[in-house]
C-alpha atoms as a PDB file:
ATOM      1  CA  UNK A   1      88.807  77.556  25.363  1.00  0.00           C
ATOM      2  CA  UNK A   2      87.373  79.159  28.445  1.00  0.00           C
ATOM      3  CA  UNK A   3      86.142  82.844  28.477  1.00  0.00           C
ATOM      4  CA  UNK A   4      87.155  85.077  31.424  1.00  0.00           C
ATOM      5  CA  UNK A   5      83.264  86.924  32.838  1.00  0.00           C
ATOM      6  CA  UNK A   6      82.326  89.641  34.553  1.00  0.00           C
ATOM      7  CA  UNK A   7      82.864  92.439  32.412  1.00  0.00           C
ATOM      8  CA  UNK A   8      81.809  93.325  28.602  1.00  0.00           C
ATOM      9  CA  UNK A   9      83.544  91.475  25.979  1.00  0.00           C
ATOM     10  CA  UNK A  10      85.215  89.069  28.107  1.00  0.00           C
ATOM     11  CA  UNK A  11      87.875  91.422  29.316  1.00  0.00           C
ATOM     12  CA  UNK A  12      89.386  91.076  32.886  1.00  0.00           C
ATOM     13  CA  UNK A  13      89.226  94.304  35.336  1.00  0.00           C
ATOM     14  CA  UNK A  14      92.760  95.647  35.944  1.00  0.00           C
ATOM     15  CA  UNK A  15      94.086  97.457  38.645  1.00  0.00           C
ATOM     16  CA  UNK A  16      94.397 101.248  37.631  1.00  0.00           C
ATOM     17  CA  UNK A  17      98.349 101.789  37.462  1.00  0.00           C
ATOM     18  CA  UNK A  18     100.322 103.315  40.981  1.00  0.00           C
ATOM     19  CA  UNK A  19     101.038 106.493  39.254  1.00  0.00           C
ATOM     20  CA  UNK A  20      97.215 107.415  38.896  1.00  0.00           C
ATOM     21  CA  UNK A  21      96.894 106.016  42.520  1.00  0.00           C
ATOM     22  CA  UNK A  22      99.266 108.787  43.767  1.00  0.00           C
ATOM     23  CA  UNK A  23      98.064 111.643  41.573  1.00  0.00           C
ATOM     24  CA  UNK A  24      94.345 111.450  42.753  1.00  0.00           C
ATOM     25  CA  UNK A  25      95.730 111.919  46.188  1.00  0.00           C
ATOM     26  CA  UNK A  26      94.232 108.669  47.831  1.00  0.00           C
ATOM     27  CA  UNK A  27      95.615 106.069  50.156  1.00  0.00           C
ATOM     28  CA  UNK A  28      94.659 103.203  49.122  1.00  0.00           C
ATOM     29  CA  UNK A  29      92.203 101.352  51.517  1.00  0.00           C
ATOM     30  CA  UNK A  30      93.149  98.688  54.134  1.00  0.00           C
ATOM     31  CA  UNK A  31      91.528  95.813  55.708  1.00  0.00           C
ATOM     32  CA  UNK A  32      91.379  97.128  58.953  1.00  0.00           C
ATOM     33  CA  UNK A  33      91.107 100.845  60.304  1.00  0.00           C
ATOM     34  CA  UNK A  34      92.726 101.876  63.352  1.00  0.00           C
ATOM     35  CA  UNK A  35      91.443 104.107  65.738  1.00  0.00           C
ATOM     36  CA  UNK A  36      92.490 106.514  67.505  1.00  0.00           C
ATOM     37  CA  UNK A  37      90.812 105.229  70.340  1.00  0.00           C
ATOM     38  CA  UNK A  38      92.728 102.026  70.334  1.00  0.00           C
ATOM     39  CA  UNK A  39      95.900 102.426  72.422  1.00  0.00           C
ATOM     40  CA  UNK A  40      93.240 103.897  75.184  1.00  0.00           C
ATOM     41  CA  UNK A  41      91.089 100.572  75.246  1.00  0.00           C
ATOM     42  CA  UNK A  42      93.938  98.285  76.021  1.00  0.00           C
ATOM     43  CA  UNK A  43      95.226 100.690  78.841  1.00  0.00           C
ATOM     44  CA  UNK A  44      91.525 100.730  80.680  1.00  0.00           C
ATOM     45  CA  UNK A  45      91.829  96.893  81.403  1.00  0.00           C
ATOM     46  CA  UNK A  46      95.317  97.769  83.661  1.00  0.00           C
ATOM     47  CA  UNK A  47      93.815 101.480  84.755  1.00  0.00           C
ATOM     48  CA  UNK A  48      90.558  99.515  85.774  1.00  0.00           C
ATOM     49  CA  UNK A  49      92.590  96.762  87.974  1.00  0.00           C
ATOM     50  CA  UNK A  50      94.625  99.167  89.447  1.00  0.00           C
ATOM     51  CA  UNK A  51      91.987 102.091  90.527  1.00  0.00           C
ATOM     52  CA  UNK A  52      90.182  98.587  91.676  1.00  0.00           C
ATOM     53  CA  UNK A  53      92.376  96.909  93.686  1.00  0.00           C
ATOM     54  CA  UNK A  54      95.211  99.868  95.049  1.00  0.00           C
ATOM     55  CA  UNK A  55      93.377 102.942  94.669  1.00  0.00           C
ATOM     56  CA  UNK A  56      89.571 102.488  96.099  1.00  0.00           C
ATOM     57  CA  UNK A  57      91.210 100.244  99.094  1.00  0.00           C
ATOM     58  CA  UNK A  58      94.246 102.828  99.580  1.00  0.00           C
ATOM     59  CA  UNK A  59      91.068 105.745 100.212  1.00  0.00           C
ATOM     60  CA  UNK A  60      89.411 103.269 102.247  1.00  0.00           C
ATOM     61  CA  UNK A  61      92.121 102.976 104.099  1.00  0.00           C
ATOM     62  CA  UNK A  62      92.450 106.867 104.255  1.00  0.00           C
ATOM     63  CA  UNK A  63      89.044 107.126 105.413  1.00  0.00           C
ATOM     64  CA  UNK A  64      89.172 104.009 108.362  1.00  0.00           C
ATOM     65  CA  UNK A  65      92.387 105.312 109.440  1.00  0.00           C
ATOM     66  CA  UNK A  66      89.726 108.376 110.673  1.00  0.00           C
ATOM     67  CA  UNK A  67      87.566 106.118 112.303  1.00  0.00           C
ATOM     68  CA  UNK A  68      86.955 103.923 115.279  1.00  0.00           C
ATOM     69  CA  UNK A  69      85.751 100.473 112.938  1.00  0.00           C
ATOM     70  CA  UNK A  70      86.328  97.733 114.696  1.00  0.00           C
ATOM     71  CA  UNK A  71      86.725  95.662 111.519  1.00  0.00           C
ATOM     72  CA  UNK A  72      83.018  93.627 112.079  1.00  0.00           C
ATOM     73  CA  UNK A  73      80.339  96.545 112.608  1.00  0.00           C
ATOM     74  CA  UNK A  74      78.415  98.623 110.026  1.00  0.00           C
ATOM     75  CA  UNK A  75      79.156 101.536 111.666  1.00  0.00           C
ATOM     76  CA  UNK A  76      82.006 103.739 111.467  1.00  0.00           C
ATOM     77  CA  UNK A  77      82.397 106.548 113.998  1.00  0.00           C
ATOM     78  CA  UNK A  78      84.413 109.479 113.054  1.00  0.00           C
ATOM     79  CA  UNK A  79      86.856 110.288 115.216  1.00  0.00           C
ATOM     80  CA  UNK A  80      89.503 112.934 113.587  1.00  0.00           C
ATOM     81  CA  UNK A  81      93.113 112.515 114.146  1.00  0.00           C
ATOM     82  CA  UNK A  82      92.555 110.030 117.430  1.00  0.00           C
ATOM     83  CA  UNK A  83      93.917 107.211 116.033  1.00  0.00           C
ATOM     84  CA  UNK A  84      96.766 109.170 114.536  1.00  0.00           C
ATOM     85  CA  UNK A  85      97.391 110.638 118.340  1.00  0.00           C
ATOM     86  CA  UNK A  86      97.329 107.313 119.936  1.00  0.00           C
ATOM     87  CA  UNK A  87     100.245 106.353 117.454  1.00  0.00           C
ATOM     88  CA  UNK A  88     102.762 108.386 119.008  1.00  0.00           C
ATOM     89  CA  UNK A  89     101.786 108.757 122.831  1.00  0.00           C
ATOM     90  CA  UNK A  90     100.605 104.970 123.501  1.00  0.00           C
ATOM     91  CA  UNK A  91     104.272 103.453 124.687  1.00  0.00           C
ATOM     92  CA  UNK A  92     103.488  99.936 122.812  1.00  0.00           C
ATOM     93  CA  UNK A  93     103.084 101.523 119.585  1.00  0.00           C
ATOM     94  CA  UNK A  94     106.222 103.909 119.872  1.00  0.00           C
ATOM     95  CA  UNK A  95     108.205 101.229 120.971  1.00  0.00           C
ATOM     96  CA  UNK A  96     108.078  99.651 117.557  1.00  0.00           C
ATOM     97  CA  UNK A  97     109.661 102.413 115.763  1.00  0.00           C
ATOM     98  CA  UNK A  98     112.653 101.401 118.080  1.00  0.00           C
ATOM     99  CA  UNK A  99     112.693  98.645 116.648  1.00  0.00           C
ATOM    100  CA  UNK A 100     113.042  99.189 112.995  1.00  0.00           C
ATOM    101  CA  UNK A 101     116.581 100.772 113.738  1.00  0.00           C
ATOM    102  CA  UNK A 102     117.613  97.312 114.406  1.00  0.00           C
ATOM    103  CA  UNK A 103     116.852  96.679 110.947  1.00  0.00           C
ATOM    104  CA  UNK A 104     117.872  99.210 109.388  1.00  0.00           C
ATOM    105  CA  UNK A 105     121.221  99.019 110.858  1.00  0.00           C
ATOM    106  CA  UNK A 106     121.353  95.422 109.774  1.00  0.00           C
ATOM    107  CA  UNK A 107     119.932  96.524 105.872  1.00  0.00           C
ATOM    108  CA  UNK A 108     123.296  99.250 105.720  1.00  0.00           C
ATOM    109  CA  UNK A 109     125.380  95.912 106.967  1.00  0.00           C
ATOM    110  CA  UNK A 110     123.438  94.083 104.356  1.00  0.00           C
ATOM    111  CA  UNK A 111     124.266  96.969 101.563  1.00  0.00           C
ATOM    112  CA  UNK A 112     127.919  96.680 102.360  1.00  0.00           C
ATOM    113  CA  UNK A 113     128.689  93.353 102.456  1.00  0.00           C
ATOM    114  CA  UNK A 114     126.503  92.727  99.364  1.00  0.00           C
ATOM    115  CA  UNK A 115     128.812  95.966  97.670  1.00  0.00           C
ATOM    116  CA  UNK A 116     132.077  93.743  98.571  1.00  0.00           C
ATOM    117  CA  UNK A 117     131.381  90.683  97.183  1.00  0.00           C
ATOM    118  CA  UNK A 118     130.150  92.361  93.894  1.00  0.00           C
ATOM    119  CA  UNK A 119     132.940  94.668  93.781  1.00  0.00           C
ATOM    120  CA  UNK A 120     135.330  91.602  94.581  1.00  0.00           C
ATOM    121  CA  UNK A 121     133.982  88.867  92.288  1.00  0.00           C
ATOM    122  CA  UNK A 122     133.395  91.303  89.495  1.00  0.00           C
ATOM    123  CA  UNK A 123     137.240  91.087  89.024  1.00  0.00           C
ATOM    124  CA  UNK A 124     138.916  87.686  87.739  1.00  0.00           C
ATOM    125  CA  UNK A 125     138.684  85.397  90.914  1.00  0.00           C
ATOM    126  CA  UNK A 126     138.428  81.559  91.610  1.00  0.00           C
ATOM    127  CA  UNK A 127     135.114  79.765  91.573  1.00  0.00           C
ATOM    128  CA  UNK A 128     133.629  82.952  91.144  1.00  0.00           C
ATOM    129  CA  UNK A 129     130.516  81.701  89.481  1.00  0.00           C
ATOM    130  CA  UNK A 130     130.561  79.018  92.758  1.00  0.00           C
ATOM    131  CA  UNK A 131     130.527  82.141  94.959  1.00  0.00           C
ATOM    132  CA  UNK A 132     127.671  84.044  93.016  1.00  0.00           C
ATOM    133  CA  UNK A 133     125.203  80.682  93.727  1.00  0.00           C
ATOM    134  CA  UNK A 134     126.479  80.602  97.553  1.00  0.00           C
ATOM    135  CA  UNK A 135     125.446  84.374  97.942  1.00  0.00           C
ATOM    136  CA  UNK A 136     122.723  84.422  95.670  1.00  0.00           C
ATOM    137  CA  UNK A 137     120.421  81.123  97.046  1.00  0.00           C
ATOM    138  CA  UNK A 138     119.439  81.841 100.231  1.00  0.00           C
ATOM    139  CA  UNK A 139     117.502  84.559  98.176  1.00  0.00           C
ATOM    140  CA  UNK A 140     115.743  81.793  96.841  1.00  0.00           C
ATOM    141  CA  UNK A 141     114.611  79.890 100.094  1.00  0.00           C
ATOM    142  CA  UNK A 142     111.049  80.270 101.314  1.00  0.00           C
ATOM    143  CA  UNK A 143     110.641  82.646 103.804  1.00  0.00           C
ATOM    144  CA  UNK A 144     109.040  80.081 106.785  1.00  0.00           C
ATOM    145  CA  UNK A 145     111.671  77.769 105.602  1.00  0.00           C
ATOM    146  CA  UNK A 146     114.138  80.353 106.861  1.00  0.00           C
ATOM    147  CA  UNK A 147     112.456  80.783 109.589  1.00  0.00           C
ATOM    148  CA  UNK A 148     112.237  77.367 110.885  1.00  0.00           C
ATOM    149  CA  UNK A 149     115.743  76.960 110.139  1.00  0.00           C
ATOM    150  CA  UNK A 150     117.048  79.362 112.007  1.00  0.00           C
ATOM    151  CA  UNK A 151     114.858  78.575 115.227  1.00  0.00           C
ATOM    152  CA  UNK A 152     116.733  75.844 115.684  1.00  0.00           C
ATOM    153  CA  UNK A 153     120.423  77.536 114.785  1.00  0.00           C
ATOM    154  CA  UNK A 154     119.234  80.092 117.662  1.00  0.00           C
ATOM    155  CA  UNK A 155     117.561  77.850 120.193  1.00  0.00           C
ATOM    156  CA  UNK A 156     119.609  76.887 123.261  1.00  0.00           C
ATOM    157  CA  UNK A 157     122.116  74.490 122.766  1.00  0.00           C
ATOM    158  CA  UNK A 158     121.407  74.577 119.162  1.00  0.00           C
ATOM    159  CA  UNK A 159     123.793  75.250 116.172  1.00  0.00           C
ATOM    160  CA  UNK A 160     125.546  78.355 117.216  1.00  0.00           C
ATOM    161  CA  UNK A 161     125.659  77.434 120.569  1.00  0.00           C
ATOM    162  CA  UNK A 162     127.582  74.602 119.693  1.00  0.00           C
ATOM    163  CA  UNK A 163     130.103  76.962 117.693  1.00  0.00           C
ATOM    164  CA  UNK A 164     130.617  79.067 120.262  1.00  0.00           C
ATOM    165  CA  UNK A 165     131.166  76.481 122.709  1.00  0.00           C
ATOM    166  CA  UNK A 166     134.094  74.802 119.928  1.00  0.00           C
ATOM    167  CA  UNK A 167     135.958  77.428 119.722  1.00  0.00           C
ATOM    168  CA  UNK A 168     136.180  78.734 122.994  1.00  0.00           C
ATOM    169  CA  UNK A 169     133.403  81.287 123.578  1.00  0.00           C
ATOM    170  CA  UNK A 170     130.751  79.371 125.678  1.00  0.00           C
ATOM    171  CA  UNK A 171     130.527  82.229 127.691  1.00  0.00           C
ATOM    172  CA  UNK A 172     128.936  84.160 125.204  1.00  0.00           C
ATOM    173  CA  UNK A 173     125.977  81.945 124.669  1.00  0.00           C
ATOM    174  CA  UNK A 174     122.847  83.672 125.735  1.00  0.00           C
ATOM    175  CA  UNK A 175     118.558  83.280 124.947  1.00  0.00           C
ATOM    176  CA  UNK A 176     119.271  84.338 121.595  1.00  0.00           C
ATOM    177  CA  UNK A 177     115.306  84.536 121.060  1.00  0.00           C
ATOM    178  CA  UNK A 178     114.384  85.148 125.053  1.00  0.00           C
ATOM    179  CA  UNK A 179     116.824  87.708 125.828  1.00  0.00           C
ATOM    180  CA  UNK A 180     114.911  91.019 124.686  1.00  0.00           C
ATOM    181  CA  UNK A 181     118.346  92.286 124.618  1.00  0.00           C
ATOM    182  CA  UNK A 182     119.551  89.645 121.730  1.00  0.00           C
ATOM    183  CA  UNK A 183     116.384  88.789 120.224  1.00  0.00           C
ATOM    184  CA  UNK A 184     116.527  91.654 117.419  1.00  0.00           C
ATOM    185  CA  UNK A 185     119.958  91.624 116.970  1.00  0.00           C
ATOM    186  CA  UNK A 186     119.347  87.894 115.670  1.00  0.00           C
ATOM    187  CA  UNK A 187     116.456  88.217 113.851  1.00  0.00           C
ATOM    188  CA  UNK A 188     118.580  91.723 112.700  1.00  0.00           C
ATOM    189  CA  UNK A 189     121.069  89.241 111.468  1.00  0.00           C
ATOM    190  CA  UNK A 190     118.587  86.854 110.042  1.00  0.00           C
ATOM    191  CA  UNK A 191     117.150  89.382 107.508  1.00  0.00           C
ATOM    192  CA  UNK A 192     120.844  90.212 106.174  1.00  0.00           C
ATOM    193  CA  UNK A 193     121.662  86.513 105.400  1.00  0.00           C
ATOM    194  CA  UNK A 194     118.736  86.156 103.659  1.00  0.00           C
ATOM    195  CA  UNK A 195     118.576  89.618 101.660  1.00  0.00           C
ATOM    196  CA  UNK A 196     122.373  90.275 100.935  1.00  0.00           C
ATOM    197  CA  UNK A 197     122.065  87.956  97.948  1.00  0.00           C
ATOM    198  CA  UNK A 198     119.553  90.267  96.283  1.00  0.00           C
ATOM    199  CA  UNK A 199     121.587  93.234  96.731  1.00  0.00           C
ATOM    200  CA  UNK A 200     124.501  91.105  95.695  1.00  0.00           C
ATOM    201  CA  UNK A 201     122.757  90.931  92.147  1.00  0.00           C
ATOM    202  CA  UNK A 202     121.488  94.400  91.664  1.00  0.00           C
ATOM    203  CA  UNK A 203     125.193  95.507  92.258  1.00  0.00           C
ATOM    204  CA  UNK A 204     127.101  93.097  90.468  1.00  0.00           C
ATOM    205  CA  UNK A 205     124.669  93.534  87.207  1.00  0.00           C
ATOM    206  CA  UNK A 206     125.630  97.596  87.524  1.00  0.00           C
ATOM    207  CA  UNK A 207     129.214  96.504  87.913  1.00  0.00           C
ATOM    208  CA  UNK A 208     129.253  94.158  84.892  1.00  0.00           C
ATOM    209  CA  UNK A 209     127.228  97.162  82.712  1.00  0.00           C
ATOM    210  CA  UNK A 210     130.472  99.573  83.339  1.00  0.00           C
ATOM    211  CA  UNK A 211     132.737  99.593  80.291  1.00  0.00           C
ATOM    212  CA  UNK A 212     136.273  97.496  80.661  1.00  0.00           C
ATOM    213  CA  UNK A 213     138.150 100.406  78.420  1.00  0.00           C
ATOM    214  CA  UNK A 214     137.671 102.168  81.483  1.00  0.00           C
ATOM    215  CA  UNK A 215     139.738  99.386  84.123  1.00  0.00           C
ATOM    216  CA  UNK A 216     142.462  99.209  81.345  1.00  0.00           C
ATOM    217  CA  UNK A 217     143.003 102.789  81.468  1.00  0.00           C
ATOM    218  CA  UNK A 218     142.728 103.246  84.709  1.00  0.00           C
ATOM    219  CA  UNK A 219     145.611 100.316  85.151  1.00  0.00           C
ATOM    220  CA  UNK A 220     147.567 101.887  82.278  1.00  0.00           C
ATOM    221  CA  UNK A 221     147.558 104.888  85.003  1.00  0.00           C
ATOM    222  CA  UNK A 222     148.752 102.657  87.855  1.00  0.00           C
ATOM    223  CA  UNK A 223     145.179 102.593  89.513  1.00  0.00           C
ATOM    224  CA  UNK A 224     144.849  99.899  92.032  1.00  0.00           C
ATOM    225  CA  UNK A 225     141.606  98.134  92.945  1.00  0.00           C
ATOM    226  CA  UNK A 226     140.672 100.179  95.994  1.00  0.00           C
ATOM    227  CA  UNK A 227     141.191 103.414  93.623  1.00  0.00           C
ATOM    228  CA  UNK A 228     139.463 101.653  90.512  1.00  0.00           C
ATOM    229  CA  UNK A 229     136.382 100.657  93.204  1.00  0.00           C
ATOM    230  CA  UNK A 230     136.207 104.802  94.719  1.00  0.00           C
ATOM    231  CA  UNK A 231     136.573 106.387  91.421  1.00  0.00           C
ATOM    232  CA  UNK A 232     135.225 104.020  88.717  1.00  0.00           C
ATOM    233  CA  UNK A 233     132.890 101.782  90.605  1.00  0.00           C
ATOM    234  CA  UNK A 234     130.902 103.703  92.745  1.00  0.00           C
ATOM    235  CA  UNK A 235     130.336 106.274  90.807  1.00  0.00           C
ATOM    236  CA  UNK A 236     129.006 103.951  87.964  1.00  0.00           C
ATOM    237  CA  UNK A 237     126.445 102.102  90.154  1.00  0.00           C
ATOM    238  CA  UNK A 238     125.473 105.375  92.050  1.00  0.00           C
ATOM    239  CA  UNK A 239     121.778 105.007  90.705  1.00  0.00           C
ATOM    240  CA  UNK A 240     121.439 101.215  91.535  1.00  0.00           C
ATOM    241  CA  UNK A 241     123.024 102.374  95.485  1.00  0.00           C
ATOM    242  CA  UNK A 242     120.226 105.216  95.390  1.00  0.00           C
ATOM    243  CA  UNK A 243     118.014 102.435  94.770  1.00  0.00           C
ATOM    244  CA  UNK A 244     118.859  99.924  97.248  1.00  0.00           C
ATOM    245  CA  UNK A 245     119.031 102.611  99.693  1.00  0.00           C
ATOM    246  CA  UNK A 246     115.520 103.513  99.677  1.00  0.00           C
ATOM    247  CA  UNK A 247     114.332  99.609  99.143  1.00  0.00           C
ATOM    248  CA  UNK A 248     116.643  99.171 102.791  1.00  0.00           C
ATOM    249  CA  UNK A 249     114.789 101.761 104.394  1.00  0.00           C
ATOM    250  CA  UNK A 250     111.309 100.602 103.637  1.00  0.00           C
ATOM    251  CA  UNK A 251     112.148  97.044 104.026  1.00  0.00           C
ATOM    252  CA  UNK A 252     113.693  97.778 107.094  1.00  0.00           C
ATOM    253  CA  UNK A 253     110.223  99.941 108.649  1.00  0.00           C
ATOM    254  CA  UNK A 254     107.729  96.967 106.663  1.00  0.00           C
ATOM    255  CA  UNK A 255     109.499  93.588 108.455  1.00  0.00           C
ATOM    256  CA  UNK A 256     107.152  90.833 108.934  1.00  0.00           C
ATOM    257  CA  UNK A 257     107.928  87.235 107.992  1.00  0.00           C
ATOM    258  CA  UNK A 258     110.931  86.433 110.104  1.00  0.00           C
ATOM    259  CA  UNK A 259     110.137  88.068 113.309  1.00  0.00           C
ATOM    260  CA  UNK A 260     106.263  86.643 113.082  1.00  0.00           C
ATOM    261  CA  UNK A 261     107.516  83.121 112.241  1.00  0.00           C
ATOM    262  CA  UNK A 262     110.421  83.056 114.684  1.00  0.00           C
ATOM    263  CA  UNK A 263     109.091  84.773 117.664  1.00  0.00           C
ATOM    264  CA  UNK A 264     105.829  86.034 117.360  1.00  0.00           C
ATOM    265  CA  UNK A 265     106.504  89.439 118.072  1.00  0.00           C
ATOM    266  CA  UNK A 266     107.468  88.567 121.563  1.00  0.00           C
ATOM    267  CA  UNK A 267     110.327  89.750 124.051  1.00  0.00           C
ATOM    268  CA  UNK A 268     110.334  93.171 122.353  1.00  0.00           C
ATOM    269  CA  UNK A 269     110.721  91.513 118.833  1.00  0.00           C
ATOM    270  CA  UNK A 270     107.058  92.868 117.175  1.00  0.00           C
ATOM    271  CA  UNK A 271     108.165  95.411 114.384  1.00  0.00           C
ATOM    272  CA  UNK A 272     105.471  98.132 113.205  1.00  0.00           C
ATOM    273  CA  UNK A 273     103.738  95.505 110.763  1.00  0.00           C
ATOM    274  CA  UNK A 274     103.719  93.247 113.150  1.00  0.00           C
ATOM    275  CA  UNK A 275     101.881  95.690 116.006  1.00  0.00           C
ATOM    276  CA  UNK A 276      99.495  96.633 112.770  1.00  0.00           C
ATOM    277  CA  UNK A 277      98.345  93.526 112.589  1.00  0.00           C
ATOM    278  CA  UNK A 278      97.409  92.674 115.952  1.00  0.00           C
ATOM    279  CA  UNK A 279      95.722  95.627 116.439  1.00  0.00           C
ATOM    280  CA  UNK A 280      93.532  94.972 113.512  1.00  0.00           C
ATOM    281  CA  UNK A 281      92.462  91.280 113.800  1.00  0.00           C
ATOM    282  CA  UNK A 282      93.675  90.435 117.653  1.00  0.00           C
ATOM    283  CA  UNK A 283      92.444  93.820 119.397  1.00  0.00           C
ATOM    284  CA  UNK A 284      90.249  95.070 116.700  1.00  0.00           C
ATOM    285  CA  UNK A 285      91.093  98.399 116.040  1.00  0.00           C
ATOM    286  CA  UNK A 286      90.680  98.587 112.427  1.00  0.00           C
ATOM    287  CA  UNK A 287      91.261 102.475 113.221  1.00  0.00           C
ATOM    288  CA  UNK A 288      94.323 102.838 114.701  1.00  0.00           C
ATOM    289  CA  UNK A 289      95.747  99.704 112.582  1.00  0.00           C
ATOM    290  CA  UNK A 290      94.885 101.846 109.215  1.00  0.00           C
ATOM    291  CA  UNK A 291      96.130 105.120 110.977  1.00  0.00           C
ATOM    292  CA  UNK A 292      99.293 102.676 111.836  1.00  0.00           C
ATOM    293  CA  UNK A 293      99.358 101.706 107.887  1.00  0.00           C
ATOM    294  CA  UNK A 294      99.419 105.333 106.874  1.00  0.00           C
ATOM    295  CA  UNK A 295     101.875 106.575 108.757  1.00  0.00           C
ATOM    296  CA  UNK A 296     104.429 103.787 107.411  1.00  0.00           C
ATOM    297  CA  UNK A 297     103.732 105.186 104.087  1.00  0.00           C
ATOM    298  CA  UNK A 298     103.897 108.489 104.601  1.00  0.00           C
ATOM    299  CA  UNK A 299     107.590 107.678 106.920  1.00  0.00           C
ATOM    300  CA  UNK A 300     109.190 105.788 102.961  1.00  0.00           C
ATOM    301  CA  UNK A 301     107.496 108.751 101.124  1.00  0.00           C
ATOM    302  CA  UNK A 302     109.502 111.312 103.465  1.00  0.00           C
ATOM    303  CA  UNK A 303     112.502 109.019 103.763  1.00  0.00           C
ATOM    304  CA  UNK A 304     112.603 108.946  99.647  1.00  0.00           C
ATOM    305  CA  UNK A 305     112.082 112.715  99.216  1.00  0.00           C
ATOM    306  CA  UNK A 306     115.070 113.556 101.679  1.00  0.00           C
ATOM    307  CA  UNK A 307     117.267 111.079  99.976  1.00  0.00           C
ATOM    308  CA  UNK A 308     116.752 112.408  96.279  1.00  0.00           C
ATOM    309  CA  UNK A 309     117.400 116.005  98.163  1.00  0.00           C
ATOM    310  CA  UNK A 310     120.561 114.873  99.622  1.00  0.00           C
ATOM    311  CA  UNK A 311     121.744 112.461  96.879  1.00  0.00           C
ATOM    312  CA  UNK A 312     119.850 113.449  93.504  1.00  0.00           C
ATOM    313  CA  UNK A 313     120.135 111.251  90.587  1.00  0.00           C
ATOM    314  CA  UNK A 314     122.080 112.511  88.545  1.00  0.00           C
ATOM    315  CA  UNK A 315     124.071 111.230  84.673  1.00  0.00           C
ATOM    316  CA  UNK A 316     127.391 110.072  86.041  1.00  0.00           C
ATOM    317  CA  UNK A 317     129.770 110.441  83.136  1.00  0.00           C
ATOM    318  CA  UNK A 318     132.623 108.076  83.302  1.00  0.00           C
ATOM    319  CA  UNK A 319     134.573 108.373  80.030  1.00  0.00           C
END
């Protein structure tokens, strides 16, 4: 017969009863304490990354952009506003602003066509969920990839000259990357195969989030689709067209990859990131490359404020 220890006559210590827990008033102890200082200790690791790596080289970039650095010496000359003057009265940096409204032509091309196959294959149609892959992959492709690829559909006798030439139109076949008349309005065209599939998603998820109660009722009410698309549709995905608006814009002022891969920047084809670059590494003017940088940023910040002025976002109520 064993004999429980630890306390006088054998008894075992008991727990003092809930009720007398309560009455004294006391929370009974846990393992671990929290502090209040807890939530702020896992935020300082993401608040220390991004003061480190956006912040400190966004003021840098303030402060160059006020400079002459040349990108190599350890001195930096202040010059004021210089660099910010040579922006818009040296010709070959103006010129690329002209530029961008190839693009962003192209990106309100891109918007639409992206809008109509949503709005179309949201409904019941054929092979729909073939179509969504066909418009959605070239998303997917690498960047050079699409480059490469398409130097050879635009190179002289290539792929669309050999369309053109089928059906008739030979006449029409031109330097489609040496004729600074056609070269952005093919690297223009480019951009919108590749990027329609991404707007193709953003607007078909917003389509597929609006209820179906309100397409019944509105065909109980003999609505047909262009009328369900004006007054159900559009209004419904307003947000997610704010949004893609202002990702257009500043995609359309920040193009790099295509035009550098397919051309270079030549025959009029550099865009403003493109001219930014080679003033920084090829003609080393650190300077008037960060000047360059923070003018782009300060064109989307403008750009965005107008657009929330002239379209705010606002609760659309469709029920």
């Amino acid at each position: 017969m064993t004999q429980t220890t630890g306390t006088p006559g054998g008894i075992a210590p008991t727990a003092p009863p809930l009720d007398a827990v309560e009455a004294s008033g006391k929370a009974p102890r846990r393992g671990i304490r929290q502090s209040k200082w807890t939530p702020y200790f896992f935020v300082a690791a993401a608040l220390i990354l991004l003061i480190t790596f956006t912040y400190v080289p966004a003021a840098n970039l303030i402060w160059y952009s006020f400079t002459d650095w040349d990108g190599i010496d350890k001195t930096k000359d202040f010059v004021g506003f210089d660099s910010y003057a040579e922006i818009f009265t040296d010709p070959e940096i103006f010129r690329v602003f002209f530029v961008s409204l190839y693009y962003i032509a192209a990106s309100f091309v891109q918007m639409a066509l992206a809008l109509y196959f949503a709005t179309l294959l949201s409904f019941s149609t054929r092979f729909r969920n073939l179509f969504k892959g066909i418009l959605f992959f070239p998303f997917l492709i690498n960047g050079v990839a699409i480059g490469l690829m398409f130097l050879y559909f635009f190179q002289p006798g290539g792929t669309l000259d050999a369309l053109l030439k089928g059906v008739g139109a030979g006449g029409l076949t031109t330097q489609w990357l040496g004729n600074p008349d056609a070269v952005n309005v093919s690297l223009a065209a480019t951009s919108v195969w590749r990027y329609t599939g991404l707007n193709f998603v953003l607007f078909l998820g917003a389509i597929q989030s609006i209820p179906s109660q309100l397409y019944e009722a509105a065909e109980l009410d003999g609505a047909n689709r262009f009328q369900q698309f004006r007054f159900i549709i559009v209004p419904g995905i307003k947000r997610i067209i704010s949004l893609s608006f202002i990702l257009a814009i500043s995609g359309s002022l920040a193009v790099f990859e295509i035009p550098f891969i397919m051309t270079g920047g030549a025959n009029g084809s550099a865009t403003f990131v493109i001219e930014t670059i080679q003033r920084a590494f090829t003609f080393r003017q650190v300077g008037v490359a960060s000047a360059m940088a923070v003018v782009l940023l300060i064109i989307v910040l403008v750009i965005t404020f107008i657009q929330r002025r002239i379209a705010p976002d606002k609760e659309v109520e469709l029920s």
